[in-house]
N, C-alpha and C. Protein backbone atom coordinates (compact mmCIF):
# COMPACT_ATOMS: atom_id res chain seq x y z
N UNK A 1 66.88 48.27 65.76
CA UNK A 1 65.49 48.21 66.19
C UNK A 1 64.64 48.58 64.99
N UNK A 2 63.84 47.58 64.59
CA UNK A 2 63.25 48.01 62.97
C UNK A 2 61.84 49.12 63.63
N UNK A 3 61.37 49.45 62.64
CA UNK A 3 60.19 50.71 62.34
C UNK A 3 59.33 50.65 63.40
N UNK A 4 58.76 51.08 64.31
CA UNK A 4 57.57 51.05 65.39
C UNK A 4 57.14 52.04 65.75
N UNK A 5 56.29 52.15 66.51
CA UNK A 5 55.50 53.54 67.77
C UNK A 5 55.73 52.88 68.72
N UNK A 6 55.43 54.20 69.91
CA UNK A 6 54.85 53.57 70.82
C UNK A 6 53.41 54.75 71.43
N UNK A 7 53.19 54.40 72.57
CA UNK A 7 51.57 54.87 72.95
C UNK A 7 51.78 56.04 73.88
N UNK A 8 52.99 56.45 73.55
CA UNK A 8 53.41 57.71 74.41
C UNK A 8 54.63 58.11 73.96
N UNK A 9 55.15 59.52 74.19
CA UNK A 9 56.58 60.10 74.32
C UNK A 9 57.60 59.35 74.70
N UNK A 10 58.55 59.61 74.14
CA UNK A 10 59.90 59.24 74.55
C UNK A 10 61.25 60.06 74.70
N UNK A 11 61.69 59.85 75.44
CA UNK A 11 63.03 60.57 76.03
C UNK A 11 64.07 59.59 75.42
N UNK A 12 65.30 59.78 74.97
CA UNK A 12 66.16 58.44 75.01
C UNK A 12 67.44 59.33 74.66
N UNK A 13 68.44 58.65 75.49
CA UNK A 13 69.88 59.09 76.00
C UNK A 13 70.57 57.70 76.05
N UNK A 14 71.52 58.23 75.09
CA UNK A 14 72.78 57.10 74.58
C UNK A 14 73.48 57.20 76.02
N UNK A 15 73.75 56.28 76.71
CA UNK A 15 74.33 55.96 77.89
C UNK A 15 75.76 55.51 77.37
N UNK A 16 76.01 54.58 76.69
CA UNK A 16 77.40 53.98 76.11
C UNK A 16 77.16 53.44 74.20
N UNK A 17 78.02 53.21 73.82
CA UNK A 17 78.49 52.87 72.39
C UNK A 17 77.49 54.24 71.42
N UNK A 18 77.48 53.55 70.41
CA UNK A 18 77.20 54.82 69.30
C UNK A 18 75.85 54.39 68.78
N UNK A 19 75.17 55.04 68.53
CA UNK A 19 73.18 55.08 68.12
C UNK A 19 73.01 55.82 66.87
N UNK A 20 72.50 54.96 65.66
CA UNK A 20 71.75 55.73 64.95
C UNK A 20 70.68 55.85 65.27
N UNK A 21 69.65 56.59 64.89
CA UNK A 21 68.09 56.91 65.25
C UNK A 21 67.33 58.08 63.89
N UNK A 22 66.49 57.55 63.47
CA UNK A 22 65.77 58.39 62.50
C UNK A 22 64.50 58.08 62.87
N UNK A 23 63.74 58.77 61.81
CA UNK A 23 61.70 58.53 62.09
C UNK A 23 61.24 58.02 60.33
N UNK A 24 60.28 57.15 60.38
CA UNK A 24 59.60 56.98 59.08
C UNK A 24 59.40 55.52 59.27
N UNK A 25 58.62 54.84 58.09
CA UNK A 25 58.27 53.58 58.55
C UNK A 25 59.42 52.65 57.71
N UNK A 26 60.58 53.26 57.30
CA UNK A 26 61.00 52.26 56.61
C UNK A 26 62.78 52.50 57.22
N UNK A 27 63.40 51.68 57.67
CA UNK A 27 64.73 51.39 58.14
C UNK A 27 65.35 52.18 57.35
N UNK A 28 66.06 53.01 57.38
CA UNK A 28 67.35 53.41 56.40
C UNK A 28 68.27 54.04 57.04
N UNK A 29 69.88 53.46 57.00
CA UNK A 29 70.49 53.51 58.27
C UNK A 29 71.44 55.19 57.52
N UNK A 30 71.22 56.27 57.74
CA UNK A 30 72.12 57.34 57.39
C UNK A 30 71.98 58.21 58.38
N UNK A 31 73.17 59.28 58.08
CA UNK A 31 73.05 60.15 59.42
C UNK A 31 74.17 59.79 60.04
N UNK A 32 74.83 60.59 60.74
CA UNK A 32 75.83 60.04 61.76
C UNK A 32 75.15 59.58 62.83
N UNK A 33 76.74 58.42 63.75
CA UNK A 33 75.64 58.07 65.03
C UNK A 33 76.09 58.97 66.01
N UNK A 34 74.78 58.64 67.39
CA UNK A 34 74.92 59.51 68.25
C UNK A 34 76.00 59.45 69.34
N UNK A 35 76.69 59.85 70.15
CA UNK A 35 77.79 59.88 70.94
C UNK A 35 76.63 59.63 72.30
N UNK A 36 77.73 59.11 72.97
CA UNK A 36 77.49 58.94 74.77
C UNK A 36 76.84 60.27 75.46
N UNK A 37 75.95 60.45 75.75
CA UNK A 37 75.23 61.90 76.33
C UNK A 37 74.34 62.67 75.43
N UNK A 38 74.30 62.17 74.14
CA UNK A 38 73.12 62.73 73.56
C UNK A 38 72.03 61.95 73.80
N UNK A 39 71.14 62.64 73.16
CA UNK A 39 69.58 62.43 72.86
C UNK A 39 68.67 62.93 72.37
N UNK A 40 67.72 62.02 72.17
CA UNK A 40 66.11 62.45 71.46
C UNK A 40 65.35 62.30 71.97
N UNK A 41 63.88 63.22 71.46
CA UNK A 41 62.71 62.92 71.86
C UNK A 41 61.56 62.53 70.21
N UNK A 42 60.91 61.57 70.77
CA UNK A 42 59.88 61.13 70.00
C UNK A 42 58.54 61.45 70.24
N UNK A 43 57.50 61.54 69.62
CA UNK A 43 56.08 62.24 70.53
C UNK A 43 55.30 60.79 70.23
N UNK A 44 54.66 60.30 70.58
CA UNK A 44 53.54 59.19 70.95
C UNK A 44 53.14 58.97 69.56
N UNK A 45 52.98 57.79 69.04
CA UNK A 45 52.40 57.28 67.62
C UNK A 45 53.27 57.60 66.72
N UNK A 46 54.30 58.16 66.81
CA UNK A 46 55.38 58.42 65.57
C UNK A 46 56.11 57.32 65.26
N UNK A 47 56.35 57.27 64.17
CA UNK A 47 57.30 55.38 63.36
C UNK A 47 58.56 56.28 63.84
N UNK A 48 59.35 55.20 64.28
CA UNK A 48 60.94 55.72 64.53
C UNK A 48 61.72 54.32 64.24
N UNK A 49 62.73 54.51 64.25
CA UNK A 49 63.68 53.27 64.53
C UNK A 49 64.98 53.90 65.14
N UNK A 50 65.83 52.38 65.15
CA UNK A 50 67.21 52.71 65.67
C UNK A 50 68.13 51.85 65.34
N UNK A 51 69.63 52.32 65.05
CA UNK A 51 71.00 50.66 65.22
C UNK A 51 71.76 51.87 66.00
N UNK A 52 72.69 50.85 65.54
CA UNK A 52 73.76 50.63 66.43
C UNK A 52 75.55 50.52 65.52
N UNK A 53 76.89 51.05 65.83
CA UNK A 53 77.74 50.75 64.90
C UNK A 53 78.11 49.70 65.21
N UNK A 54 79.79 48.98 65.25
CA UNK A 54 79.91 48.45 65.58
C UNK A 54 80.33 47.23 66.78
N UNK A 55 79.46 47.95 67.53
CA UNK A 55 79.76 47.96 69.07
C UNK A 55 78.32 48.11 70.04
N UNK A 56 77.98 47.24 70.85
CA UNK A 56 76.58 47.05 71.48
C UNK A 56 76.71 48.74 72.13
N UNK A 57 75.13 48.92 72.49
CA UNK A 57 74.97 50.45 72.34
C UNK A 57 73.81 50.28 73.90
N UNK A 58 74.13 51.24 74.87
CA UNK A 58 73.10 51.20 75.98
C UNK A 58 72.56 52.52 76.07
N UNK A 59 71.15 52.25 76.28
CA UNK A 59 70.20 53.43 76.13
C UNK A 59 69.68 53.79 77.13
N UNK A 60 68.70 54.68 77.67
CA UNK A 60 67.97 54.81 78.78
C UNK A 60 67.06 55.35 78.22
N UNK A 61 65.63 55.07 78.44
CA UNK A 61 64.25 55.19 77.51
C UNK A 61 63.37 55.94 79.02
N UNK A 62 63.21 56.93 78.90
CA UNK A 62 62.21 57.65 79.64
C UNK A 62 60.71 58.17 79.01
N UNK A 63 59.39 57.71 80.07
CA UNK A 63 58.32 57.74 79.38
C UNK A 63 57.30 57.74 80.67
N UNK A 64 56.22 58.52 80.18
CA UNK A 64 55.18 57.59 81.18
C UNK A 64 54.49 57.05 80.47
N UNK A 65 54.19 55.98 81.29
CA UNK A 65 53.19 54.54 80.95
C UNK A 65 51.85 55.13 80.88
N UNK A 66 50.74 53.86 80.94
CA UNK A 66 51.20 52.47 80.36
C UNK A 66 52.10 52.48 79.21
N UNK A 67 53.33 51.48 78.83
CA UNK A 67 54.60 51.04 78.19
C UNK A 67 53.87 50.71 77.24
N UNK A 68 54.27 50.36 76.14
CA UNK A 68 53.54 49.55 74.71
C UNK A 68 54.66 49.61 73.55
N UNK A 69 54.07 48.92 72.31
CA UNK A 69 55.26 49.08 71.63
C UNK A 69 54.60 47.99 70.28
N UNK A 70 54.26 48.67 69.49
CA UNK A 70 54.14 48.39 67.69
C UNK A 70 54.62 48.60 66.96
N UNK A 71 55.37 47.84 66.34
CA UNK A 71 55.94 47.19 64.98
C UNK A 71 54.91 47.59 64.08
N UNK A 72 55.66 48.19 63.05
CA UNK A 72 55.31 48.81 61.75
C UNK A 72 54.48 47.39 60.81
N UNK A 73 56.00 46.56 60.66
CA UNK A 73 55.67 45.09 60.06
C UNK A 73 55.63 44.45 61.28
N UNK A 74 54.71 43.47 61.35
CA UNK A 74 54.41 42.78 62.25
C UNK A 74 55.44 41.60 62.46
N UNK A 75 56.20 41.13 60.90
CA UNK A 75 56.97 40.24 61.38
C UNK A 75 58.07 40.44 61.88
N UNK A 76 58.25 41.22 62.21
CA UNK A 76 59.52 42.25 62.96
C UNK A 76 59.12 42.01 64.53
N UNK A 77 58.48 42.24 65.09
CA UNK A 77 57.87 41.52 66.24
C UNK A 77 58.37 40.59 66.86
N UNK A 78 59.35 40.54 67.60
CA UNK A 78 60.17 39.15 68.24
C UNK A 78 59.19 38.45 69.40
N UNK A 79 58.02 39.03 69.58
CA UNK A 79 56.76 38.16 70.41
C UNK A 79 56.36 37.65 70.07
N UNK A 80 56.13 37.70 68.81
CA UNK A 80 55.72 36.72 67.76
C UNK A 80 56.62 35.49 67.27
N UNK A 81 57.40 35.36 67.53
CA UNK A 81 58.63 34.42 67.08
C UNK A 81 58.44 33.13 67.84
């Protein structure tokens, strides 16, 4: 998931496979990933990103709305595509 905000807090809990996750506006994948039952919190307007190893990764994203969601670089933006 490349560099973004969003317009509120976030909760997020690795449900299955393995999660990297850092903050800043620029991708850089280090850090170990996260295991099944962890998690983070993000506070509203902060650049974050996320991957994944080698194995699809399921999350659960808790927040209150309204939902939103900005891309750092815009061409990163798959609405745009």
């Amino acid at each position: 998931m490349p560099p973004h905000t969003h317009p509120y807090s976030e909760v997020v809990t690795v449900i299955s496979g393995n999660i990297g996750t850092s903050h800043g506006e620029t991708l850089e994948k280090k850090g170990e990933l996260l295991k099944p039952g962890s998690l983070w919190v993000y506070p509203a307007k902060h650049p974050h990103f996320a991957w994944t190893g080698n194995e699809e990764g399921i999350l659960q994203v808790q927040f209150v709305g309204p939902g939103g969601i900005d891309y750092i670089n815009p061409a990163d933006d798959p609405r745009k595509k």
